[in-house]
N, C-alpha and C. Protein backbone atom coordinates (compact mmCIF):
# COMPACT_ATOMS: atom_id res chain seq x y z
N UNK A 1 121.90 7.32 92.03
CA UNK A 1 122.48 7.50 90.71
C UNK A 1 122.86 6.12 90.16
N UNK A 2 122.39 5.58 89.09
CA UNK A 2 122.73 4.71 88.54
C UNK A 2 124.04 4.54 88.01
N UNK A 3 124.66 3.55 87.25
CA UNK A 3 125.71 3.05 87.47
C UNK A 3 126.57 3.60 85.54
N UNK A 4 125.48 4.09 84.86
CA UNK A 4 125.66 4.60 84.03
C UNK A 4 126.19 6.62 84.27
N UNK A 5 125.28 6.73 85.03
CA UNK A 5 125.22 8.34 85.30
C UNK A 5 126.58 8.36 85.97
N UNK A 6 126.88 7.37 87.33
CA UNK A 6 128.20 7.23 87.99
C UNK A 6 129.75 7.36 86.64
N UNK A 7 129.43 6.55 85.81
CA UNK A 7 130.35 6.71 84.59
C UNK A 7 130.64 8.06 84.39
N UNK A 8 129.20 8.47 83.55
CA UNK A 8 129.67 9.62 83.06
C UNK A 8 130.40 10.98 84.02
N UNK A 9 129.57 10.43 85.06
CA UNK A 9 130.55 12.08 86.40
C UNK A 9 131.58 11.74 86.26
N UNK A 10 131.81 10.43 86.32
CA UNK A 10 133.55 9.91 86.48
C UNK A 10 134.68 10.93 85.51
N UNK A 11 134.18 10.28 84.33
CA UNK A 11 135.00 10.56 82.95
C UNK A 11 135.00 12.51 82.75
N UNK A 12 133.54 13.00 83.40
CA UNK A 12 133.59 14.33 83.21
C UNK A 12 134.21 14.91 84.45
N UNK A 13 134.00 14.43 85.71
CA UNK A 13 135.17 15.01 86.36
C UNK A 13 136.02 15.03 86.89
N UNK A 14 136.41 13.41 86.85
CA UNK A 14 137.81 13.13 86.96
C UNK A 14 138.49 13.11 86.10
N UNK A 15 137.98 12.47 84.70
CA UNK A 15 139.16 12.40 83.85
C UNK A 15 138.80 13.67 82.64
N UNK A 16 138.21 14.67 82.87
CA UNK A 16 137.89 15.83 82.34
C UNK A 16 137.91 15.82 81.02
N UNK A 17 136.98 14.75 80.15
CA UNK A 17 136.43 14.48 79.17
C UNK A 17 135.53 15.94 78.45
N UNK A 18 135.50 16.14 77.17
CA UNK A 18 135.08 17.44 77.12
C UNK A 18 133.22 16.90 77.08
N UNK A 19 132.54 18.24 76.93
CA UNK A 19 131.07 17.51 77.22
C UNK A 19 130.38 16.65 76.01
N UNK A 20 130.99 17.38 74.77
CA UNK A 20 130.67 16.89 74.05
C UNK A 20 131.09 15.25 74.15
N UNK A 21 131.94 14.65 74.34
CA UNK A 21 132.31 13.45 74.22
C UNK A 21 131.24 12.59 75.42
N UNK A 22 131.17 13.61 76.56
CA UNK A 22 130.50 12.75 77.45
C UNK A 22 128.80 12.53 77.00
N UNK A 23 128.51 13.89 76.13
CA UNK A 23 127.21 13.06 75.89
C UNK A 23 127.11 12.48 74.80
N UNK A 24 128.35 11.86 73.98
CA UNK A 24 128.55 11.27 72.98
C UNK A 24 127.99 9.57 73.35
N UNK A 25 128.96 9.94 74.98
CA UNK A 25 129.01 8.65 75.31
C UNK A 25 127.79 8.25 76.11
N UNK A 26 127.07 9.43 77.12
CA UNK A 26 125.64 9.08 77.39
C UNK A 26 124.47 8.59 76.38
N UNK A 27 124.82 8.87 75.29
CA UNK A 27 123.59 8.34 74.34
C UNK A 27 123.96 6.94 73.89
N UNK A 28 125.40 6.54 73.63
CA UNK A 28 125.25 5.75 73.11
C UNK A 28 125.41 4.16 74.50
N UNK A 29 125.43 4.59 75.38
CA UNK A 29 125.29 3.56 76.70
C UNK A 29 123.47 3.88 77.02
N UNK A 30 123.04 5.24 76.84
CA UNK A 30 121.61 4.87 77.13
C UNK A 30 120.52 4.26 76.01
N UNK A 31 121.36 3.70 74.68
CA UNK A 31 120.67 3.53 73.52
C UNK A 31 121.31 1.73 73.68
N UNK A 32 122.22 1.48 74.64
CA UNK A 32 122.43 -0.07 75.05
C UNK A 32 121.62 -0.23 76.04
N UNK A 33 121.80 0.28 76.83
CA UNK A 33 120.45 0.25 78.18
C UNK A 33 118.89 -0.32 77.54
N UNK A 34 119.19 0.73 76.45
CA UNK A 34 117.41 0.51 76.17
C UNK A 34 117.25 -0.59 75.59
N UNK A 35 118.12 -1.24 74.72
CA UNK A 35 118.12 -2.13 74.04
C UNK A 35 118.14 -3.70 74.84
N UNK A 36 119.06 -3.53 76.07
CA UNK A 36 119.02 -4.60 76.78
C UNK A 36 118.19 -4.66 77.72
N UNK A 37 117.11 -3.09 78.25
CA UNK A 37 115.75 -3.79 79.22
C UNK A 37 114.72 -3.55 78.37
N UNK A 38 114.87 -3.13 76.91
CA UNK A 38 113.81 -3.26 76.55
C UNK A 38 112.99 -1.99 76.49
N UNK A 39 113.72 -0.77 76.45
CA UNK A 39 112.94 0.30 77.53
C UNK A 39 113.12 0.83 78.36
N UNK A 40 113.89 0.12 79.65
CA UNK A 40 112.86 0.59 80.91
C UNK A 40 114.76 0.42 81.69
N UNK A 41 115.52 1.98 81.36
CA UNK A 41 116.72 2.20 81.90
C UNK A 41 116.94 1.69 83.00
N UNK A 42 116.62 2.11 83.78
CA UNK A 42 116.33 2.21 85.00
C UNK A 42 116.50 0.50 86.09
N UNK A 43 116.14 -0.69 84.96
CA UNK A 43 116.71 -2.13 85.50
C UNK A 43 117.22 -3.05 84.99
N UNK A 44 118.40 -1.59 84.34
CA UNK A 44 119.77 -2.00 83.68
C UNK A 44 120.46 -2.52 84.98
N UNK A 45 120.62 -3.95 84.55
CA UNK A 45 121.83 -4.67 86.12
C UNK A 45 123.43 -4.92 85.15
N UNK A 46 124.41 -3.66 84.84
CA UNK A 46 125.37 -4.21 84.01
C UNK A 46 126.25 -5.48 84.83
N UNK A 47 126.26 -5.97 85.69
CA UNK A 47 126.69 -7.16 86.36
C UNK A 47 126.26 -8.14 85.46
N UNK A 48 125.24 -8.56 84.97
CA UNK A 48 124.73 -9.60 84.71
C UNK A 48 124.89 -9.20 82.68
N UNK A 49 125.50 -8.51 82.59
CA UNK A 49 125.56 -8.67 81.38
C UNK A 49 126.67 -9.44 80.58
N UNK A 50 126.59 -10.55 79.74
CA UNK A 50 127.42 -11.28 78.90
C UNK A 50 127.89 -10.80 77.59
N UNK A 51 128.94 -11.39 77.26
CA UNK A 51 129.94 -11.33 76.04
C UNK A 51 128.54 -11.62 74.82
N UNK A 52 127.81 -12.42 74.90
CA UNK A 52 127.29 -12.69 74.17
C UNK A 52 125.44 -11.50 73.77
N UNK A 53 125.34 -11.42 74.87
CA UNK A 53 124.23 -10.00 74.94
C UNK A 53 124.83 -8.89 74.03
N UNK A 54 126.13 -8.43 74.61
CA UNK A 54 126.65 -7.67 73.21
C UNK A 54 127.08 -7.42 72.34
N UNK A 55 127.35 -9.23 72.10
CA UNK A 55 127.57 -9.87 70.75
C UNK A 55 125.88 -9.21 69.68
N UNK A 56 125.17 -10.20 70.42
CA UNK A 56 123.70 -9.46 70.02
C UNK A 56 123.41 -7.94 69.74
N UNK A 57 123.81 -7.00 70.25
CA UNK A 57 123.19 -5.58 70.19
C UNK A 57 124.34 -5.30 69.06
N UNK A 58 125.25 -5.47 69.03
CA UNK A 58 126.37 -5.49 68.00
C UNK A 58 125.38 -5.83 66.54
N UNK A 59 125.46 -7.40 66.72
CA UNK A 59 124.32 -7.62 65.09
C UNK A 59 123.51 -6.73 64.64
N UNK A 60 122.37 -6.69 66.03
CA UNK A 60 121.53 -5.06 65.95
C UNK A 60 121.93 -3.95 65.03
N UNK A 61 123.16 -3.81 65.50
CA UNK A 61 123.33 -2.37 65.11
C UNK A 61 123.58 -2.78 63.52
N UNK A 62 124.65 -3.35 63.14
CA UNK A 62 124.60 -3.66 62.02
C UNK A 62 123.56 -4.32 60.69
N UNK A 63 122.67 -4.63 61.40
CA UNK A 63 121.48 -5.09 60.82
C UNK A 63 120.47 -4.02 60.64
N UNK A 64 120.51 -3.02 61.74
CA UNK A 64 119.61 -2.18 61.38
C UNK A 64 120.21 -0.65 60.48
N UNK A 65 121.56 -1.60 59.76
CA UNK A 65 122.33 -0.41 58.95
C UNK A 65 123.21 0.60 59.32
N UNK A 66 123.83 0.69 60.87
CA UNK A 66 124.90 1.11 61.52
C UNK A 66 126.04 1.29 60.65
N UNK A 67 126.82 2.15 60.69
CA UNK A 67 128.13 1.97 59.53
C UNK A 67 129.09 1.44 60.85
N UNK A 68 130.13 0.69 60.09
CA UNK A 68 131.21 0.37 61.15
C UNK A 68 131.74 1.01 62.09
N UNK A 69 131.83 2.32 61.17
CA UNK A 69 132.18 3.29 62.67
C UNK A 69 131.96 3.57 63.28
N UNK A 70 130.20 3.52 63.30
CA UNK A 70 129.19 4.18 64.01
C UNK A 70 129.47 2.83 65.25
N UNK A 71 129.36 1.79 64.89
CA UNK A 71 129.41 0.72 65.49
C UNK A 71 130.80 0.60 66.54
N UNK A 72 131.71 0.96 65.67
CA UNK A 72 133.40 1.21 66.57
C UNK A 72 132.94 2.09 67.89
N UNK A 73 132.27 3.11 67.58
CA UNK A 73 132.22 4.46 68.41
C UNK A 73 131.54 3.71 69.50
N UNK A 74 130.47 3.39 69.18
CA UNK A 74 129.27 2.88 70.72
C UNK A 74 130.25 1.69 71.16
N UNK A 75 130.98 0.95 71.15
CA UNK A 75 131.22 -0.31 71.18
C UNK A 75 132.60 0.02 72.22
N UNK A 76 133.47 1.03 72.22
CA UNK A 76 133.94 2.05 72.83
C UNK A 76 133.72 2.43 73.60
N UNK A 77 132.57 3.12 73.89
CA UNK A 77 131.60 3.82 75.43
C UNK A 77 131.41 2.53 76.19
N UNK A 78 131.04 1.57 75.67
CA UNK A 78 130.69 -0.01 75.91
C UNK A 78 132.22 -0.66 76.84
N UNK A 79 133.24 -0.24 75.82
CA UNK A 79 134.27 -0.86 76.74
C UNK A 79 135.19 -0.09 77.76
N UNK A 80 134.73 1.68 77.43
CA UNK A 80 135.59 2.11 78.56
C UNK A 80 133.98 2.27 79.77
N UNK A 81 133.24 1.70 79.38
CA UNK A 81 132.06 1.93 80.83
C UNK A 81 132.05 0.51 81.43
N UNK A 82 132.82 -0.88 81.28
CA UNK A 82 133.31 -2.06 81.58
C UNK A 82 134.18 -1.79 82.31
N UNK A 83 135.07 -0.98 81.41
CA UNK A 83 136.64 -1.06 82.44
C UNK A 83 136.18 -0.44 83.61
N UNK A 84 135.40 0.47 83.32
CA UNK A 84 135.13 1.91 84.63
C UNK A 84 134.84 0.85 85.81
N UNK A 85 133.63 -0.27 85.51
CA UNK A 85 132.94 -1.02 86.30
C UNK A 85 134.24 -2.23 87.22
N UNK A 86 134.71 -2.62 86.36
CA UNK A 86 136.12 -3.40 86.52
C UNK A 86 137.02 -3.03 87.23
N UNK A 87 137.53 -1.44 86.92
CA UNK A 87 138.10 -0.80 88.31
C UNK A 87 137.70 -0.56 89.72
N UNK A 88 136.58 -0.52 89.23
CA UNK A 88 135.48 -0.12 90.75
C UNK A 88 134.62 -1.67 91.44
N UNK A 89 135.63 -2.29 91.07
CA UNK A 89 135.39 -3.77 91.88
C UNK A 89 133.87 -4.31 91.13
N UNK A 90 132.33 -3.77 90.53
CA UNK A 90 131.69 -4.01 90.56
C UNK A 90 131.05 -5.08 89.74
N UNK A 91 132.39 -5.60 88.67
CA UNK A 91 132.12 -7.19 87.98
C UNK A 91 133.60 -7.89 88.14
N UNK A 92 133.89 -8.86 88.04
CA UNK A 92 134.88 -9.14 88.16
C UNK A 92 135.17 -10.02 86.52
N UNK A 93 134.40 -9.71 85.62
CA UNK A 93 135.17 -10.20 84.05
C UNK A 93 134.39 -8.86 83.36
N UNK A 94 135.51 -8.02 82.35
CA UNK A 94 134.66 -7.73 81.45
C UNK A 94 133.81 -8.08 80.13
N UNK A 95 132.99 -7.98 79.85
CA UNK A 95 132.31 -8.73 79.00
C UNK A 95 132.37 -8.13 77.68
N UNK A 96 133.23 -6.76 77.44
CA UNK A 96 133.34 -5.64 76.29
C UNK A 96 134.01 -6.17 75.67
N UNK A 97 135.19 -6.75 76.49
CA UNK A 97 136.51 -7.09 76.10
C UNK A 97 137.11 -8.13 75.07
N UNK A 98 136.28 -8.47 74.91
CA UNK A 98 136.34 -9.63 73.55
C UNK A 98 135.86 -9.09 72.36
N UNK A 99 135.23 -8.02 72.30
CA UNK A 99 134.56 -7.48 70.94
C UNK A 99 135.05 -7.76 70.20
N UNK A 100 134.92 -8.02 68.92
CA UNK A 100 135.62 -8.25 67.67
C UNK A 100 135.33 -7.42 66.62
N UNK A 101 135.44 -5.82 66.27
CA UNK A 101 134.82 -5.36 65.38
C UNK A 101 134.98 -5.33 63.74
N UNK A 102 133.93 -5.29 62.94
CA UNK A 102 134.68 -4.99 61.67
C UNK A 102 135.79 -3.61 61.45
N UNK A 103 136.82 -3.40 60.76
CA UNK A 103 137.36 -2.30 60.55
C UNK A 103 136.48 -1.76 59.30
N UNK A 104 136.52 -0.66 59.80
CA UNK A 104 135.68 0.46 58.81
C UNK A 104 136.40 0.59 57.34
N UNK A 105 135.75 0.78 56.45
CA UNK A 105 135.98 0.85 55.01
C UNK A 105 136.78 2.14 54.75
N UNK A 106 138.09 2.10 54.31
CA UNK A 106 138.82 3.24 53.64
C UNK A 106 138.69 4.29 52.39
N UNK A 107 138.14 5.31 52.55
CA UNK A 107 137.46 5.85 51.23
C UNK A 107 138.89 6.36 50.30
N UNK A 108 139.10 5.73 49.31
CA UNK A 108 140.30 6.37 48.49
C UNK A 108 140.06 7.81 47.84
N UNK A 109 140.97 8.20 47.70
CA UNK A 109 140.96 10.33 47.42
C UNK A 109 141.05 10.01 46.05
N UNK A 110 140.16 11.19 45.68
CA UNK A 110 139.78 11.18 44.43
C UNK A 110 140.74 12.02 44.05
N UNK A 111 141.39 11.66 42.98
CA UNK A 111 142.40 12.31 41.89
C UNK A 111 141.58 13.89 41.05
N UNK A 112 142.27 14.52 40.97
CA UNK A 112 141.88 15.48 40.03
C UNK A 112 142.43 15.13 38.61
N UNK A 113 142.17 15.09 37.00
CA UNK A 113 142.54 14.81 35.94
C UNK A 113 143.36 16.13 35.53
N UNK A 114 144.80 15.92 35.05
CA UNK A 114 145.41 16.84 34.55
C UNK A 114 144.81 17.76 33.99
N UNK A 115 144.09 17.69 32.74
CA UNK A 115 143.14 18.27 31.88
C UNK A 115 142.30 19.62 32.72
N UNK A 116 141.68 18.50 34.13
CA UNK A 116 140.56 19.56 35.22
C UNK A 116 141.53 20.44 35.88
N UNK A 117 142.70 20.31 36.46
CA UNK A 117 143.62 21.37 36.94
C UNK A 117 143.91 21.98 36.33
N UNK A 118 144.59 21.63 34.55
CA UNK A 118 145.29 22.92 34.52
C UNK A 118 144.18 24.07 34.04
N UNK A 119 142.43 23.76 33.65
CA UNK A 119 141.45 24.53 33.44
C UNK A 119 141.11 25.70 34.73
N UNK A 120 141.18 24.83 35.60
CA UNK A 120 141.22 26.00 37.12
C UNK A 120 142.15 26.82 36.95
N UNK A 121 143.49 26.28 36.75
CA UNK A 121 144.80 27.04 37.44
C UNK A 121 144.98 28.38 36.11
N UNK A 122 144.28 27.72 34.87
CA UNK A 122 144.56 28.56 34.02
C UNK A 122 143.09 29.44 33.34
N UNK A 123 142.29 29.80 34.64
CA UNK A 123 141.13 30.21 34.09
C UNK A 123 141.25 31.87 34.62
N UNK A 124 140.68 32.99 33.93
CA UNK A 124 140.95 33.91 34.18
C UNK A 124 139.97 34.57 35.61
N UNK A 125 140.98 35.10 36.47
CA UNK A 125 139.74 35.51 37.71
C UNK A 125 139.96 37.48 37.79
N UNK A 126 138.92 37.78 38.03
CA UNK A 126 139.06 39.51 38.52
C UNK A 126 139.70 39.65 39.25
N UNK A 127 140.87 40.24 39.53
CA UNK A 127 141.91 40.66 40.39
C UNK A 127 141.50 41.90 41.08
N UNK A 128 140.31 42.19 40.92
CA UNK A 128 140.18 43.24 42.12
C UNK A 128 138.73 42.69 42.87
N UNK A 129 138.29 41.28 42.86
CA UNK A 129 138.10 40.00 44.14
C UNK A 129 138.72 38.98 44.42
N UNK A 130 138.93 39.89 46.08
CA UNK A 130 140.13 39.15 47.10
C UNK A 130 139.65 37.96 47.42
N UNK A 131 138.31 37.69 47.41
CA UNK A 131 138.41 35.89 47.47
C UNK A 131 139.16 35.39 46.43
N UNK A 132 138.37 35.45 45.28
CA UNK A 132 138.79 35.13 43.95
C UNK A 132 141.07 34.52 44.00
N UNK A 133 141.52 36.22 43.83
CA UNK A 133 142.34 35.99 44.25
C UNK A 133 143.36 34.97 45.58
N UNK A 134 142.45 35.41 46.50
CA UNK A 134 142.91 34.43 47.76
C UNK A 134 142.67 33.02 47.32
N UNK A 135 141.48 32.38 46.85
CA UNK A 135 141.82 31.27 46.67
C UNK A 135 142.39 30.48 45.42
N UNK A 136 142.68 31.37 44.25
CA UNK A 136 143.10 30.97 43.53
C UNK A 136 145.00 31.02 44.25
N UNK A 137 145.30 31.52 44.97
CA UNK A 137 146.50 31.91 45.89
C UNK A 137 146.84 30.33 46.18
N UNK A 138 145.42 30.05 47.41
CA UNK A 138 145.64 28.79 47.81
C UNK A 138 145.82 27.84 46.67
N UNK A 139 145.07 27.63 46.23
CA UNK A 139 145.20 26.35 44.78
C UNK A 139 146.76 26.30 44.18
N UNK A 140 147.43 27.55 43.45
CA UNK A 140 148.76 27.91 43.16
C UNK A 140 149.64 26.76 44.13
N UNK A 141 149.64 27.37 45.88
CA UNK A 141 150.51 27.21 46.62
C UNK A 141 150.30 25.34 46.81
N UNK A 142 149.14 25.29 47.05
CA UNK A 142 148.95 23.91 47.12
C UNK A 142 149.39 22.78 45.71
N UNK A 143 149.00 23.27 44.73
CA UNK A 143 149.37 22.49 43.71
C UNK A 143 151.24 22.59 43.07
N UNK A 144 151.91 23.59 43.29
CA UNK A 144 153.24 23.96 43.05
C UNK A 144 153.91 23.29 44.30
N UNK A 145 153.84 23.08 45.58
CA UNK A 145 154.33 22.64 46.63
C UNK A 145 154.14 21.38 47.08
N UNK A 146 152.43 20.99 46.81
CA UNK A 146 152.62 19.61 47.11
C UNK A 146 152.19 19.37 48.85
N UNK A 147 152.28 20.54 49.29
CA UNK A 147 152.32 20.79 50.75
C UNK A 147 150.50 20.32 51.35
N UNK A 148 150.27 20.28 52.24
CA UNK A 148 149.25 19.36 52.91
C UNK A 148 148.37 20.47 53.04
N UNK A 149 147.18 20.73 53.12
CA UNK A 149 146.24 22.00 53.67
C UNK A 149 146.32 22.12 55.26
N UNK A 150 146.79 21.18 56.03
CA UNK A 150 146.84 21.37 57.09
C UNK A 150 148.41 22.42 57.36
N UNK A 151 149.37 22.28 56.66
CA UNK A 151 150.50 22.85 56.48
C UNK A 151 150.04 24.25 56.09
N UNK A 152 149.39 24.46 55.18
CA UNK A 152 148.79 25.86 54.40
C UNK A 152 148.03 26.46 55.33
N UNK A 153 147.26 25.79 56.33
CA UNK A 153 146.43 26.10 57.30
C UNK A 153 146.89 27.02 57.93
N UNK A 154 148.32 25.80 58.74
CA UNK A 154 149.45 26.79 59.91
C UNK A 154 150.27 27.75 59.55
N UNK A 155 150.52 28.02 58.31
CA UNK A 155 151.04 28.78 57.88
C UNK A 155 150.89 29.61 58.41
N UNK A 156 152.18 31.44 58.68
CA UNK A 156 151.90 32.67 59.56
C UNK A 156 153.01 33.09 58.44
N UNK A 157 152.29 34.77 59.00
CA UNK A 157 153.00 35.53 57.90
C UNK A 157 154.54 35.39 58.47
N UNK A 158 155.09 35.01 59.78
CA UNK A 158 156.68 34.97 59.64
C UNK A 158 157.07 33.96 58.96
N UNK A 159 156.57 33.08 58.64
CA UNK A 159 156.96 32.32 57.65
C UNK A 159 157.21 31.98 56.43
N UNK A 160 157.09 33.81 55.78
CA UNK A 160 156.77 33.57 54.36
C UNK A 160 157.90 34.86 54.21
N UNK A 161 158.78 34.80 53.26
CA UNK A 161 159.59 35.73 52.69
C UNK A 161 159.72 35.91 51.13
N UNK A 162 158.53 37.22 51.45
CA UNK A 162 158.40 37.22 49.64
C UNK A 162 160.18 38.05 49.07
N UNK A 163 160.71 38.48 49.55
CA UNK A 163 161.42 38.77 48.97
C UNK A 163 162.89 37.72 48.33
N UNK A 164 162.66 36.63 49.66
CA UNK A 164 163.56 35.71 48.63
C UNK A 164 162.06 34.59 48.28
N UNK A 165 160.88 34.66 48.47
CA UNK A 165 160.17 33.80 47.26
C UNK A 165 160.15 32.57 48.21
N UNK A 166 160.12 32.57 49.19
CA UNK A 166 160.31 31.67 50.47
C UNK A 166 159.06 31.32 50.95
N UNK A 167 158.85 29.92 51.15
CA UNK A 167 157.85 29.21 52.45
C UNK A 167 158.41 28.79 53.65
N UNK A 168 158.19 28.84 54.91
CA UNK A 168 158.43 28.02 55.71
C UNK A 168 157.74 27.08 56.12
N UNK A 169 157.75 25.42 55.50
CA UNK A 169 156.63 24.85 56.08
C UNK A 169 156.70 24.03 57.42
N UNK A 170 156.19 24.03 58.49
CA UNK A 170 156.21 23.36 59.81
C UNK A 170 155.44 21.91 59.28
């Protein structure tokens, strides 16, 4: 078993990583593999790999149009499959460990225009469809409260007292 496959048993059954993550992380260590023999997995020697080799696959990625995050994510598998190696005596510097990544671009939330809300909030819906209703429900509660959708999410019916007109929000 190679020294990649050794990783992944590690993380899946010692440190009980869910699978999805582990083959998050198998692709993106066997898509460095390939990149650093060229192909040919199999005489991947991560011992001999330098700060500067994945300085290189780094450019790669970004050159061949990687988004930052995409780049954060592999670069990640990259440094917890170093440390793995690092604990297990089998390099004695990691070479992950200097990465320098860009931080990923912040997408700002788009505003709704007074004008576009109050056309929703004040548009007429059939009250005998319970979507209809239900989500015009949600929109109401969300826009009068201010409250988060993740809040509206958790919401449970003990938490709601229509008779005093009550939310409970967690």
């Amino acid at each position: 078993m190679n020294k990649i496959e050794q990783f992944l048993s590690h993380i899946s059954l010692e440190l009980g990583y869910s699978a999805l993550t582990v083959d998050a992380y198998r692709r993106d260590l066997h898509q460095w593999a390939d990149y650093a023999t060229g192909g040919s997995l199999e005489t991947l020697v991560p011992e001999d790999v330098t700060f500067s080799d994945l300085r290189l696959w780094v450019a790669h990625l970004a050159g061949s149009g990687s988004s930052p995050r995409t780049i954060k994510r592999k670069v990640s598998a990259l440094r917890a499959f170093y440390r793995y190696l690092l604990r297990q005596g089998d390099i004695s510097v990691n070479p992950a460990s200097r990465l320098v990544l860009p931080k990923p671009s912040k997408t700002l939330p788009v505003n709704v225009r007074p004008e576009e809300t109050s056309a929703i909030l004040d548009a007429d819906i059939p009250h005998d469809d319970f979507a209809a209703v239900r989500d015009r429900l949600i929109l109401d509660i969300l826009y009068s409260t201010g409250m988060r959708c993740s809040e509206l999410i958790g919401l449970r019916d003990a938490d709601v007292d229509t008779v005093k007109g009550e939310l409970k929000v967690l």
